[in-house]
PDB file of N, CA and C in Angstrom:
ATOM      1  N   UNK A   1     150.531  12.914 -31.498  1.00  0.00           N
ATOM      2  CA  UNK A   1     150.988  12.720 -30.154  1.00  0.00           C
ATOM      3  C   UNK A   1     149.958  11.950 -29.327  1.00  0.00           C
ATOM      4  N   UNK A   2     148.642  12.531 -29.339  1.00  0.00           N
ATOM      5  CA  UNK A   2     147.768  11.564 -28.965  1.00  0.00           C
ATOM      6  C   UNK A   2     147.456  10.204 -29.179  1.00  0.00           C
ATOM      7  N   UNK A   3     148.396   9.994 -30.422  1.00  0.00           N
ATOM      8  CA  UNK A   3     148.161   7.876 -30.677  1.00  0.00           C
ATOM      9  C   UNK A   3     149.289   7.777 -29.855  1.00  0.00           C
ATOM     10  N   UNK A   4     150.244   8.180 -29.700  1.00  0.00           N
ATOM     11  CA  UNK A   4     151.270   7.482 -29.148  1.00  0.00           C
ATOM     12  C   UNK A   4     151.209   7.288 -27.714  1.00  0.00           C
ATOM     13  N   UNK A   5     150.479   8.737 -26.998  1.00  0.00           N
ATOM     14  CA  UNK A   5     149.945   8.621 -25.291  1.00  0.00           C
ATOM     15  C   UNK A   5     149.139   7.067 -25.109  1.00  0.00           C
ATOM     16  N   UNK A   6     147.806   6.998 -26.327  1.00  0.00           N
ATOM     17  CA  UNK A   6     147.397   6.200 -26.158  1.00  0.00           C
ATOM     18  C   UNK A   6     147.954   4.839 -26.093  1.00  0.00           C
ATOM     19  N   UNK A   7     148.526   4.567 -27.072  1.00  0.00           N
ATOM     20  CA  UNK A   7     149.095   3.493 -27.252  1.00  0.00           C
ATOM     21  C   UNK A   7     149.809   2.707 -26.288  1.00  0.00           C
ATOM     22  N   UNK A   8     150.727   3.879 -25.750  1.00  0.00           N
ATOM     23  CA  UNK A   8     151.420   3.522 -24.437  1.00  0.00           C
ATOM     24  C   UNK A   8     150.576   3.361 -23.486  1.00  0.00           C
ATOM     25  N   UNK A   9     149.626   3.994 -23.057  1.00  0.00           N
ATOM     26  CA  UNK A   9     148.781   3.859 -22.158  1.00  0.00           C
ATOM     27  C   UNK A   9     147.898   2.386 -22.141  1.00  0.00           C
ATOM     28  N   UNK A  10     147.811   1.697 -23.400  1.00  0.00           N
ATOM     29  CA  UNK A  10     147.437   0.508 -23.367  1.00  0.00           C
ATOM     30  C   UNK A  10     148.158  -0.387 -23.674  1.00  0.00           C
ATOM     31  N   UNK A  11     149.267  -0.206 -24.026  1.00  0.00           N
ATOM     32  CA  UNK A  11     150.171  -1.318 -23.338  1.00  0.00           C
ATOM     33  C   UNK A  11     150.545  -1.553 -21.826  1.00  0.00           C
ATOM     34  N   UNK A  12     150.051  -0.223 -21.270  1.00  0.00           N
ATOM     35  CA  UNK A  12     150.752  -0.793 -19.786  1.00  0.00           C
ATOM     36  C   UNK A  12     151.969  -0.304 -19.779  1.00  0.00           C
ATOM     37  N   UNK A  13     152.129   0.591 -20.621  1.00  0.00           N
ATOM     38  CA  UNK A  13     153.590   0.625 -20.450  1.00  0.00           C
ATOM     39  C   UNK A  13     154.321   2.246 -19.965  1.00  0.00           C
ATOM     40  N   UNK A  14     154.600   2.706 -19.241  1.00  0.00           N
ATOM     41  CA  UNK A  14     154.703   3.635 -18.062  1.00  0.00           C
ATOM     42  C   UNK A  14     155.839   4.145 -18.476  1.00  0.00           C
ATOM     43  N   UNK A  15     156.683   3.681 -19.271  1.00  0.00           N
ATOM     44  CA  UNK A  15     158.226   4.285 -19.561  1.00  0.00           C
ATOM     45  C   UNK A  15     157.546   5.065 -21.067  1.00  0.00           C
ATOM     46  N   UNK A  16     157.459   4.673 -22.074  1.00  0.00           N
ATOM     47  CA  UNK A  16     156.428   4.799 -23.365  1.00  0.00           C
ATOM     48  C   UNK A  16     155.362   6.094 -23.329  1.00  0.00           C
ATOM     49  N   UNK A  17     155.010   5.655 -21.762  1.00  0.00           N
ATOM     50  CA  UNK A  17     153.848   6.551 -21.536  1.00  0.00           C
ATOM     51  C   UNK A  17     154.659   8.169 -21.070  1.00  0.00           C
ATOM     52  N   UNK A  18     155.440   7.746 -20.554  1.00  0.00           N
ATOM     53  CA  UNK A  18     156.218   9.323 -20.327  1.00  0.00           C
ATOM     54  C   UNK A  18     156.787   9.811 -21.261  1.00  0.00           C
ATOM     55  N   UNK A  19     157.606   9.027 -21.960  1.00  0.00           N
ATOM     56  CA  UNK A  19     158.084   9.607 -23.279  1.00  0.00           C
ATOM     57  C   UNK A  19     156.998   9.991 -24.401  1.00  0.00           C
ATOM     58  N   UNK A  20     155.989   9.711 -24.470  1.00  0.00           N
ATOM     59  CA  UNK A  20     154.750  10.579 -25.163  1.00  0.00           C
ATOM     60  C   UNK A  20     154.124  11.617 -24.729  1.00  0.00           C
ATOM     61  N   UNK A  21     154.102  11.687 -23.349  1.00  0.00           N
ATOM     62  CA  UNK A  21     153.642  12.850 -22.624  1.00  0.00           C
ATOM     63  C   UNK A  21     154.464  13.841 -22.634  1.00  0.00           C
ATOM     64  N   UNK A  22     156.061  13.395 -22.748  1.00  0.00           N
ATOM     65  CA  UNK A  22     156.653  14.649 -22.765  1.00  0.00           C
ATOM     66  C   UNK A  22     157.144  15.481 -24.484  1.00  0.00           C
ATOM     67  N   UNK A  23     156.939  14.658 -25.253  1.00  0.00           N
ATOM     68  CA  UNK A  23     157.023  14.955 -26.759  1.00  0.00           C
ATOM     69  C   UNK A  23     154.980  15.731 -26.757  1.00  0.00           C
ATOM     70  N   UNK A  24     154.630  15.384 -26.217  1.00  0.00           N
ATOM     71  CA  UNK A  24     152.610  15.976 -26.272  1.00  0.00           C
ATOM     72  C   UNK A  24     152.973  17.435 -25.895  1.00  0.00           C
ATOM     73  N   UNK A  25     154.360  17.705 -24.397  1.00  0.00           N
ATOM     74  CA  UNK A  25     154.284  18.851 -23.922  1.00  0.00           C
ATOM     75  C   UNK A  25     154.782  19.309 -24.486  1.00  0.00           C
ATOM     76  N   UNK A  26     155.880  18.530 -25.284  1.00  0.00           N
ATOM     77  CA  UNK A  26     156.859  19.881 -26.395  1.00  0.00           C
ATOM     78  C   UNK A  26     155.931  20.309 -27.386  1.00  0.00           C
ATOM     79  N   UNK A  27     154.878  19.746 -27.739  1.00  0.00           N
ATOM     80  CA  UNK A  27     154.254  20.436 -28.774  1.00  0.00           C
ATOM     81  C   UNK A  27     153.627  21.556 -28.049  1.00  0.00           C
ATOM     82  N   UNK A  28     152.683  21.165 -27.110  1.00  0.00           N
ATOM     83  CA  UNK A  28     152.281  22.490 -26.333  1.00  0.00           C
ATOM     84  C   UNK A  28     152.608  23.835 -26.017  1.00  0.00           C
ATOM     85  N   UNK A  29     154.195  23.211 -25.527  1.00  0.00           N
ATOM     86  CA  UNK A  29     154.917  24.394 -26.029  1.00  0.00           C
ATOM     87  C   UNK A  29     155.009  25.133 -27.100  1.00  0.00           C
ATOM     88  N   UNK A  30     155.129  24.720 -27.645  1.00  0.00           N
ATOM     89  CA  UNK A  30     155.226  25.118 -29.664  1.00  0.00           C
ATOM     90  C   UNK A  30     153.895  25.904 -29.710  1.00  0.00           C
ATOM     91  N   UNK A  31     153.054  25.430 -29.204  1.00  0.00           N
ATOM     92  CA  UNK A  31     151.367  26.036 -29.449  1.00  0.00           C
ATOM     93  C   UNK A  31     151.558  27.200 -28.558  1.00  0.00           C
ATOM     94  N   UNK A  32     151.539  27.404 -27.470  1.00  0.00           N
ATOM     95  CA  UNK A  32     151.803  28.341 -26.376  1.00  0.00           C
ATOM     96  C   UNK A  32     152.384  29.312 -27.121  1.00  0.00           C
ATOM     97  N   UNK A  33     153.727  29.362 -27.492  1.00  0.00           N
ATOM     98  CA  UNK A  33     154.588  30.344 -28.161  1.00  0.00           C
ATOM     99  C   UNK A  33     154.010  30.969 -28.969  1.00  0.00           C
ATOM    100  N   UNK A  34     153.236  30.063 -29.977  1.00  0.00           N
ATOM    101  CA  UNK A  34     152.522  30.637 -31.210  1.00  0.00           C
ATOM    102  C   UNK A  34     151.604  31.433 -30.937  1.00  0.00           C
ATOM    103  N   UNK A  35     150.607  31.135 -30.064  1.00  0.00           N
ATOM    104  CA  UNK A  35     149.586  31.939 -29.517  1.00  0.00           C
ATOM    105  C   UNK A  35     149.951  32.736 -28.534  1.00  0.00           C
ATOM    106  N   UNK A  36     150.610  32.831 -27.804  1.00  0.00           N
ATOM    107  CA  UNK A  36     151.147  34.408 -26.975  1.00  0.00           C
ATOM    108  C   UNK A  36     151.666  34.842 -27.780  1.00  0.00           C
ATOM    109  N   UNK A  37     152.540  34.817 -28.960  1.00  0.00           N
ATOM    110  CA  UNK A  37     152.571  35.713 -29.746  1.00  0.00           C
ATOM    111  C   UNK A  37     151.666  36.060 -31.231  1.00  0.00           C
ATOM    112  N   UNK A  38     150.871  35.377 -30.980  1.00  0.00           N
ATOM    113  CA  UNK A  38     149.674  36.119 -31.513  1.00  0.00           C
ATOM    114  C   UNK A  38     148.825  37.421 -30.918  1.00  0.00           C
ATOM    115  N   UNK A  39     148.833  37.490 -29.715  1.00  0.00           N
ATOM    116  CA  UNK A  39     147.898  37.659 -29.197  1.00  0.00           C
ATOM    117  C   UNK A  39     148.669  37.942 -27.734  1.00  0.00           C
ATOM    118  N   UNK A  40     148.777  39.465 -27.593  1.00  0.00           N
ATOM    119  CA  UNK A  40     149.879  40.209 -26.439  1.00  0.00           C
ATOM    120  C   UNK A  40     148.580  40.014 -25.160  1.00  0.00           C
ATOM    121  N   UNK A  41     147.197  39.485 -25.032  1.00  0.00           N
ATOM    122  CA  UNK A  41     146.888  39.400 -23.946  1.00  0.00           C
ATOM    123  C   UNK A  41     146.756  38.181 -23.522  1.00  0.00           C
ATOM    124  N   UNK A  42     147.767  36.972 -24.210  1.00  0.00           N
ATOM    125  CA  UNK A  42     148.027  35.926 -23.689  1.00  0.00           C
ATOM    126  C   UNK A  42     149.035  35.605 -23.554  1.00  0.00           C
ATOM    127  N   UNK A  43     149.155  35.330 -21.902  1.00  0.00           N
ATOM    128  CA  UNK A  43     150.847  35.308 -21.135  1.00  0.00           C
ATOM    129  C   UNK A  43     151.374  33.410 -21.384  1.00  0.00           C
ATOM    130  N   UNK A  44     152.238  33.545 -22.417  1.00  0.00           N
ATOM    131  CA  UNK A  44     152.922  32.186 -22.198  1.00  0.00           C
ATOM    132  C   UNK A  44     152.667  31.105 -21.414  1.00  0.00           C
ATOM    133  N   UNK A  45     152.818  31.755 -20.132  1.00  0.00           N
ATOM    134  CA  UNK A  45     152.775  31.062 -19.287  1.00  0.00           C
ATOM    135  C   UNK A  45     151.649  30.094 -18.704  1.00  0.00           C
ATOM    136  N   UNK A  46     150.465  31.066 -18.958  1.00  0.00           N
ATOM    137  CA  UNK A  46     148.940  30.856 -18.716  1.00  0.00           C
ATOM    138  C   UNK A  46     148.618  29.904 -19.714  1.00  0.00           C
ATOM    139  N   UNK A  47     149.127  30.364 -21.318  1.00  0.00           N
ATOM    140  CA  UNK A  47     148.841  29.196 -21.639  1.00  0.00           C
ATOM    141  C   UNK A  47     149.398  27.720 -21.950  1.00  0.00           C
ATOM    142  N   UNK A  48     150.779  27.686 -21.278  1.00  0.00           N
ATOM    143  CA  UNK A  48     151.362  26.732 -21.211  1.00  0.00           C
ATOM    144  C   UNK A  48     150.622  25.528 -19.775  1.00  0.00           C
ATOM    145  N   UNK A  49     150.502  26.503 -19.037  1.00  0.00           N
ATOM    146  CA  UNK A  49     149.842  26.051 -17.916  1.00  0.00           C
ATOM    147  C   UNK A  49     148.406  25.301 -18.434  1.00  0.00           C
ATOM    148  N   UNK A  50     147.641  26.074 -19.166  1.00  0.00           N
ATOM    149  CA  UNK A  50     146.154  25.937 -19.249  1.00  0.00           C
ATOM    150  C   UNK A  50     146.619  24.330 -20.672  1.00  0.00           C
ATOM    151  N   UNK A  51     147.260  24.547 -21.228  1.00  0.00           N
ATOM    152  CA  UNK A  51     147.354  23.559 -22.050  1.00  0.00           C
ATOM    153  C   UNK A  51     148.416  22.177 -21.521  1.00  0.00           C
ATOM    154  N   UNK A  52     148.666  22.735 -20.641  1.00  0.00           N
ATOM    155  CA  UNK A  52     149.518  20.851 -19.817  1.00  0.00           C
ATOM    156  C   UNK A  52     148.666  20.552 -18.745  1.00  0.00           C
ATOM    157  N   UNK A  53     147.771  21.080 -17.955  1.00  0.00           N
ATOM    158  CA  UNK A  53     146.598  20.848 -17.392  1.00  0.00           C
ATOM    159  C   UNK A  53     145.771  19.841 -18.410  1.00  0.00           C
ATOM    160  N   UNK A  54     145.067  20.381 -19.436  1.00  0.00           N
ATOM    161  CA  UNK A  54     144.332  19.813 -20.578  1.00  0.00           C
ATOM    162  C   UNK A  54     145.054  18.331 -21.017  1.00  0.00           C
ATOM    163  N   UNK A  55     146.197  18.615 -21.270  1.00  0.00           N
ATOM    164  CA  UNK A  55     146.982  17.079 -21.219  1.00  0.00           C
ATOM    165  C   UNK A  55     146.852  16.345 -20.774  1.00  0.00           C
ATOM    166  N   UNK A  56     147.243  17.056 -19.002  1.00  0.00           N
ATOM    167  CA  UNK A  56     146.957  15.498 -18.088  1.00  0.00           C
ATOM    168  C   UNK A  56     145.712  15.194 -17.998  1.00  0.00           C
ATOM    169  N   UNK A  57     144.753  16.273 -17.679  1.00  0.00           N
ATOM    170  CA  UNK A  57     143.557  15.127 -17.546  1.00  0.00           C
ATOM    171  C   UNK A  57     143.100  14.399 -18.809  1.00  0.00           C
ATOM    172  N   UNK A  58     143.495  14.925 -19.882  1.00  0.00           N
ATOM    173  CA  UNK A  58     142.844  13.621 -21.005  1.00  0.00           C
ATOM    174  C   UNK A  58     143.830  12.315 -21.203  1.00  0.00           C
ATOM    175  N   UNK A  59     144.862  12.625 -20.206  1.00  0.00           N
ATOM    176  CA  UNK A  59     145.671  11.232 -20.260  1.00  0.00           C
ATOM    177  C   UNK A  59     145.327  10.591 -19.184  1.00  0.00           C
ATOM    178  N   UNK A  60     144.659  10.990 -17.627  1.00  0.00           N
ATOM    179  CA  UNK A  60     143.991  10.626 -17.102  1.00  0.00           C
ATOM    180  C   UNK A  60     142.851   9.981 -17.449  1.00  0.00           C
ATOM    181  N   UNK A  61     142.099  10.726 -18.247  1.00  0.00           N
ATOM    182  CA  UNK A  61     141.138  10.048 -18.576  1.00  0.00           C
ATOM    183  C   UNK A  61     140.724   8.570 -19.362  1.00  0.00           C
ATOM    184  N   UNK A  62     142.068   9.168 -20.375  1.00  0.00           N
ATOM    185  CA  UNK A  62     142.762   7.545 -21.438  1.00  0.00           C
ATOM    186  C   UNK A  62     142.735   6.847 -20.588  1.00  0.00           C
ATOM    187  N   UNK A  63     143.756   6.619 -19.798  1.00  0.00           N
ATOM    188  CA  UNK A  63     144.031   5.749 -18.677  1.00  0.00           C
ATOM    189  C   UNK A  63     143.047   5.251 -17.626  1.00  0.00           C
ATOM    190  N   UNK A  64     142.472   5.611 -17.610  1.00  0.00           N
ATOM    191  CA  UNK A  64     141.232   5.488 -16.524  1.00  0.00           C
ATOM    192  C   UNK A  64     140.395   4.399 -17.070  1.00  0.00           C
ATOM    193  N   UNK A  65     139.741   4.924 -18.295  1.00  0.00           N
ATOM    194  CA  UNK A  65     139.521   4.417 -19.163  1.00  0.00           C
ATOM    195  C   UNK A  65     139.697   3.209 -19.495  1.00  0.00           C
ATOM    196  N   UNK A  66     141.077   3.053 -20.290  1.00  0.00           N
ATOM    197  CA  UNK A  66     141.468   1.806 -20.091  1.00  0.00           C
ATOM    198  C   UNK A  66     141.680   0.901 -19.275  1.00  0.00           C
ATOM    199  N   UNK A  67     141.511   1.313 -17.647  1.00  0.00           N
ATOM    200  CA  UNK A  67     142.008   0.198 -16.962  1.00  0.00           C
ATOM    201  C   UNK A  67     140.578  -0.164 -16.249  1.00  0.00           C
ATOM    202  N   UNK A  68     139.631   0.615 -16.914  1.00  0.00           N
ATOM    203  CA  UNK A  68     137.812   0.142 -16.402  1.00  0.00           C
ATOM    204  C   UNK A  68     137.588   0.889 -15.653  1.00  0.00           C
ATOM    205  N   UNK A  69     138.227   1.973 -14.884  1.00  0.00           N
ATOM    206  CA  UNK A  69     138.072   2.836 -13.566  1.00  0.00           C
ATOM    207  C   UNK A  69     136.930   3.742 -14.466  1.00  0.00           C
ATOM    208  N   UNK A  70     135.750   3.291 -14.058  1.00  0.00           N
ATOM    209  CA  UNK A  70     134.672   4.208 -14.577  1.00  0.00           C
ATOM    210  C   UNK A  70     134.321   5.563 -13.729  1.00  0.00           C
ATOM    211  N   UNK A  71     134.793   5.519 -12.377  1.00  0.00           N
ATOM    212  CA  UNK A  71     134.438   6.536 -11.273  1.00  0.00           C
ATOM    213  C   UNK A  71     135.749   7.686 -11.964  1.00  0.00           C
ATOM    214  N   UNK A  72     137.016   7.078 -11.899  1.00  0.00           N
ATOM    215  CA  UNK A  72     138.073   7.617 -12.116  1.00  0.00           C
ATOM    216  C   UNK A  72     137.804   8.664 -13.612  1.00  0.00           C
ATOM    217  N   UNK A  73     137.675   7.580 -14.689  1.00  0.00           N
ATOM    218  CA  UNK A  73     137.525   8.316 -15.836  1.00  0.00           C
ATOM    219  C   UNK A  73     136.083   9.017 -15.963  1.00  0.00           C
ATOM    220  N   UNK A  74     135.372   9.080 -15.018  1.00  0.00           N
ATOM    221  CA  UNK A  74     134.301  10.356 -15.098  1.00  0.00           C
ATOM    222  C   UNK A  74     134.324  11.324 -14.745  1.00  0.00           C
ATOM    223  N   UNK A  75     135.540  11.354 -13.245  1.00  0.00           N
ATOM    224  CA  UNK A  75     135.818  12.254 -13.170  1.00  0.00           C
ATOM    225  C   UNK A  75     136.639  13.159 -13.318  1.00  0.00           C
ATOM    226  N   UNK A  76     137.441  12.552 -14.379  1.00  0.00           N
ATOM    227  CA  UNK A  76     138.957  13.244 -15.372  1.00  0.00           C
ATOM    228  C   UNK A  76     137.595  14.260 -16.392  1.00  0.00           C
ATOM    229  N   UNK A  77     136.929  13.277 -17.070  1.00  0.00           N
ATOM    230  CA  UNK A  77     136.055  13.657 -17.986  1.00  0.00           C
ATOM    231  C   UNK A  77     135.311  15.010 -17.461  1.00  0.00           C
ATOM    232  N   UNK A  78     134.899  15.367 -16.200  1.00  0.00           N
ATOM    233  CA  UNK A  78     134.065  16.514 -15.344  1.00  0.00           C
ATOM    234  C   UNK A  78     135.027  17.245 -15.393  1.00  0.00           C
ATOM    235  N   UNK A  79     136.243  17.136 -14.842  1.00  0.00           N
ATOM    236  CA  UNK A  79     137.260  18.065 -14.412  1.00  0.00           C
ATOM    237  C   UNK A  79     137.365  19.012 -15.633  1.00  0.00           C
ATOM    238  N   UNK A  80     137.817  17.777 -16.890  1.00  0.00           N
ATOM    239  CA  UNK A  80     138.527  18.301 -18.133  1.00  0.00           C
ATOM    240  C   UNK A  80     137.631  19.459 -18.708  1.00  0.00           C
ATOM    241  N   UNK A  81     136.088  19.065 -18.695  1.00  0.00           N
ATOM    242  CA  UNK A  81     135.018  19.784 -19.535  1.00  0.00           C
ATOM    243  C   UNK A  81     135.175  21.416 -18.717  1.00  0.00           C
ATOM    244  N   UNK A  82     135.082  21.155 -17.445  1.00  0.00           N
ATOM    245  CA  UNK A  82     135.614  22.416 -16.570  1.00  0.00           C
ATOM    246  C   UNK A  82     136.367  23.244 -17.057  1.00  0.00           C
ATOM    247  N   UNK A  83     137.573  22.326 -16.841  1.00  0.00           N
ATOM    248  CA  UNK A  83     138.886  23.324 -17.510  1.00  0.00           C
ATOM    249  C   UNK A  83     138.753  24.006 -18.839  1.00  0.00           C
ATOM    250  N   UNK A  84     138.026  23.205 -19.808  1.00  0.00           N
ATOM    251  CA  UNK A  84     138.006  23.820 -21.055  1.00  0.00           C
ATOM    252  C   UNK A  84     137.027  24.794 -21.220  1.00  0.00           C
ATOM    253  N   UNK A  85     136.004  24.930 -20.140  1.00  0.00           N
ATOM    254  CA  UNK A  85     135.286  26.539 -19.969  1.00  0.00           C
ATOM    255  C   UNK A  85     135.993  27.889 -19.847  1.00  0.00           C
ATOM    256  N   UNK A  86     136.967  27.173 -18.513  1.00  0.00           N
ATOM    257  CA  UNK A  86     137.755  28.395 -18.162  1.00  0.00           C
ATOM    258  C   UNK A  86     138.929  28.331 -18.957  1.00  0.00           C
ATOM    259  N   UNK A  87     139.430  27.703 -20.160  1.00  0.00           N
ATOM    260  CA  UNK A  87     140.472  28.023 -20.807  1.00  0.00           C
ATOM    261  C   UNK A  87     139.582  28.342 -21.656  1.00  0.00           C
ATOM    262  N   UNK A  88     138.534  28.470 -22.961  1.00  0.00           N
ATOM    263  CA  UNK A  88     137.848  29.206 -23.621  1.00  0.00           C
ATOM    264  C   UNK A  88     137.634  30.716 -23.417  1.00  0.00           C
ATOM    265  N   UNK A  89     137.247  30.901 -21.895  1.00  0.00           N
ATOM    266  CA  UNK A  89     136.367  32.098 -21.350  1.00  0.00           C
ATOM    267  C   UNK A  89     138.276  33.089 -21.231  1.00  0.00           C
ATOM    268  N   UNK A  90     139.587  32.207 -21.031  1.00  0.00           N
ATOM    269  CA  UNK A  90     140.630  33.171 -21.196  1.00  0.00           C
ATOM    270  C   UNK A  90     140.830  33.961 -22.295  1.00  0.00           C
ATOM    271  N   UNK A  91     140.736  32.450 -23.521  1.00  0.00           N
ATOM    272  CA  UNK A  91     141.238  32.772 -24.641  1.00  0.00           C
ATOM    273  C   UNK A  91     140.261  33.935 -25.376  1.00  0.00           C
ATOM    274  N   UNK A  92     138.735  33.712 -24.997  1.00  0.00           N
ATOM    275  CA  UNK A  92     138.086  34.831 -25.271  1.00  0.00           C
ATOM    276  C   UNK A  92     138.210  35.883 -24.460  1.00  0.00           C
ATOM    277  N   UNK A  93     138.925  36.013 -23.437  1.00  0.00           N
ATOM    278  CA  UNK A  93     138.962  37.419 -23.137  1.00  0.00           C
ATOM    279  C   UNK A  93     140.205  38.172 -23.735  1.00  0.00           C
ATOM    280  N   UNK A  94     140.986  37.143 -23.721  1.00  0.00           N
ATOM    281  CA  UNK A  94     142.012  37.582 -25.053  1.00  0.00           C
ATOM    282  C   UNK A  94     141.603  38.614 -26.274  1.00  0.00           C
ATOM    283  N   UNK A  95     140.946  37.693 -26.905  1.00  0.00           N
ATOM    284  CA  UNK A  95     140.254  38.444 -27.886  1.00  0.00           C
ATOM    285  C   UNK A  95     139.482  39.884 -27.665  1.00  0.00           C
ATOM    286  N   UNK A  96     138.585  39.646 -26.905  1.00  0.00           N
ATOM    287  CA  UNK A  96     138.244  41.140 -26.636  1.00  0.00           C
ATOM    288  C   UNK A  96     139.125  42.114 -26.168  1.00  0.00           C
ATOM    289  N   UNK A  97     140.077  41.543 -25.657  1.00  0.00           N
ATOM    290  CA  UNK A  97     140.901  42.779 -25.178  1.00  0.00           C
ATOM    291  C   UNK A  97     142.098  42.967 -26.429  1.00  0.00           C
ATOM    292  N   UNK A  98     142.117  42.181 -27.582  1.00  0.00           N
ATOM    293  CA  UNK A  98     143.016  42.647 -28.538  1.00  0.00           C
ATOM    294  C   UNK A  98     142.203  43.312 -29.375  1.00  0.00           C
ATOM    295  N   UNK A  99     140.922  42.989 -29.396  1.00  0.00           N
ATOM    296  CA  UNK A  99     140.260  43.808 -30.772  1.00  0.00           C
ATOM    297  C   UNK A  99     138.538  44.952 -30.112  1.00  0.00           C
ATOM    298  N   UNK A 100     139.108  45.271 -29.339  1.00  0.00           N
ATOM    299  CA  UNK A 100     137.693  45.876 -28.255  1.00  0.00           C
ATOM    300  C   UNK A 100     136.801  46.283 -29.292  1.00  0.00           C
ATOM    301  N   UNK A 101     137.263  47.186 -30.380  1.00  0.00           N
ATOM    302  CA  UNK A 101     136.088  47.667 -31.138  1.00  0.00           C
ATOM    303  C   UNK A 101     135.307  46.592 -31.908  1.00  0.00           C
ATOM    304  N   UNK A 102     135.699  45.474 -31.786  1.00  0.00           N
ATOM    305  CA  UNK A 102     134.833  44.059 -32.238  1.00  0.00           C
ATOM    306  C   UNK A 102     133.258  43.905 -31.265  1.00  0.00           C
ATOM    307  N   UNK A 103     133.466  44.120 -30.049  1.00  0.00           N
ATOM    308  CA  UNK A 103     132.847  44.037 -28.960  1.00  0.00           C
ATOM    309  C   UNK A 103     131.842  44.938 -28.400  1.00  0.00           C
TER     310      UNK A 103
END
């Protein structure tokens, strides 16, 4: 899914580019499902949220990227590294709270 965001994204091409973003979210979905039901202290939702967040800014960032916006794509790049603290620090609290005697 990620060659195809890209791809579109460097063609310029904005119709291409949505239709990859939204086949990127159906997978997300697919991932989401899998992992809330792995794992009863992760709400669907949170991680549907936490993983289409993660999307856009690395398609932000593609894009940024490509069009030379160095201010732009540094700060997709800051945001994103962010987000992926606080989606780690969920998914690990996940964990501790499914397996406490690990902890």
């Amino acid at each position: 899914m990620a060659t195809e965001v890209t791809k579109a994204a460097k063609m310029g091409n904005n119709n291409e580019l949505d239709i990859a973003s939204k086949k990127w979210n159906a997978n997300e979905d697919d991932l989401a499902a899998f992992l809330s039901g792995a794992n009863p202290n992760w709400a669907k939702k949170d991680l549907t949220d936490m993983l289409y967040k993660h999307l856009a800014l690395t398609t932000g960032e593609v894009v940024s990227r490509l069009k030379k916006d160095w201010a732009a794509d540094i700060n997709y790049y800051d945001q994103g590294h962010v987000h992926m603290l606080m989606f780690a620090d969920m998914l690990t609290d996940g964990i501790e709270k499914q397996f406490p005697e690990k902890f």
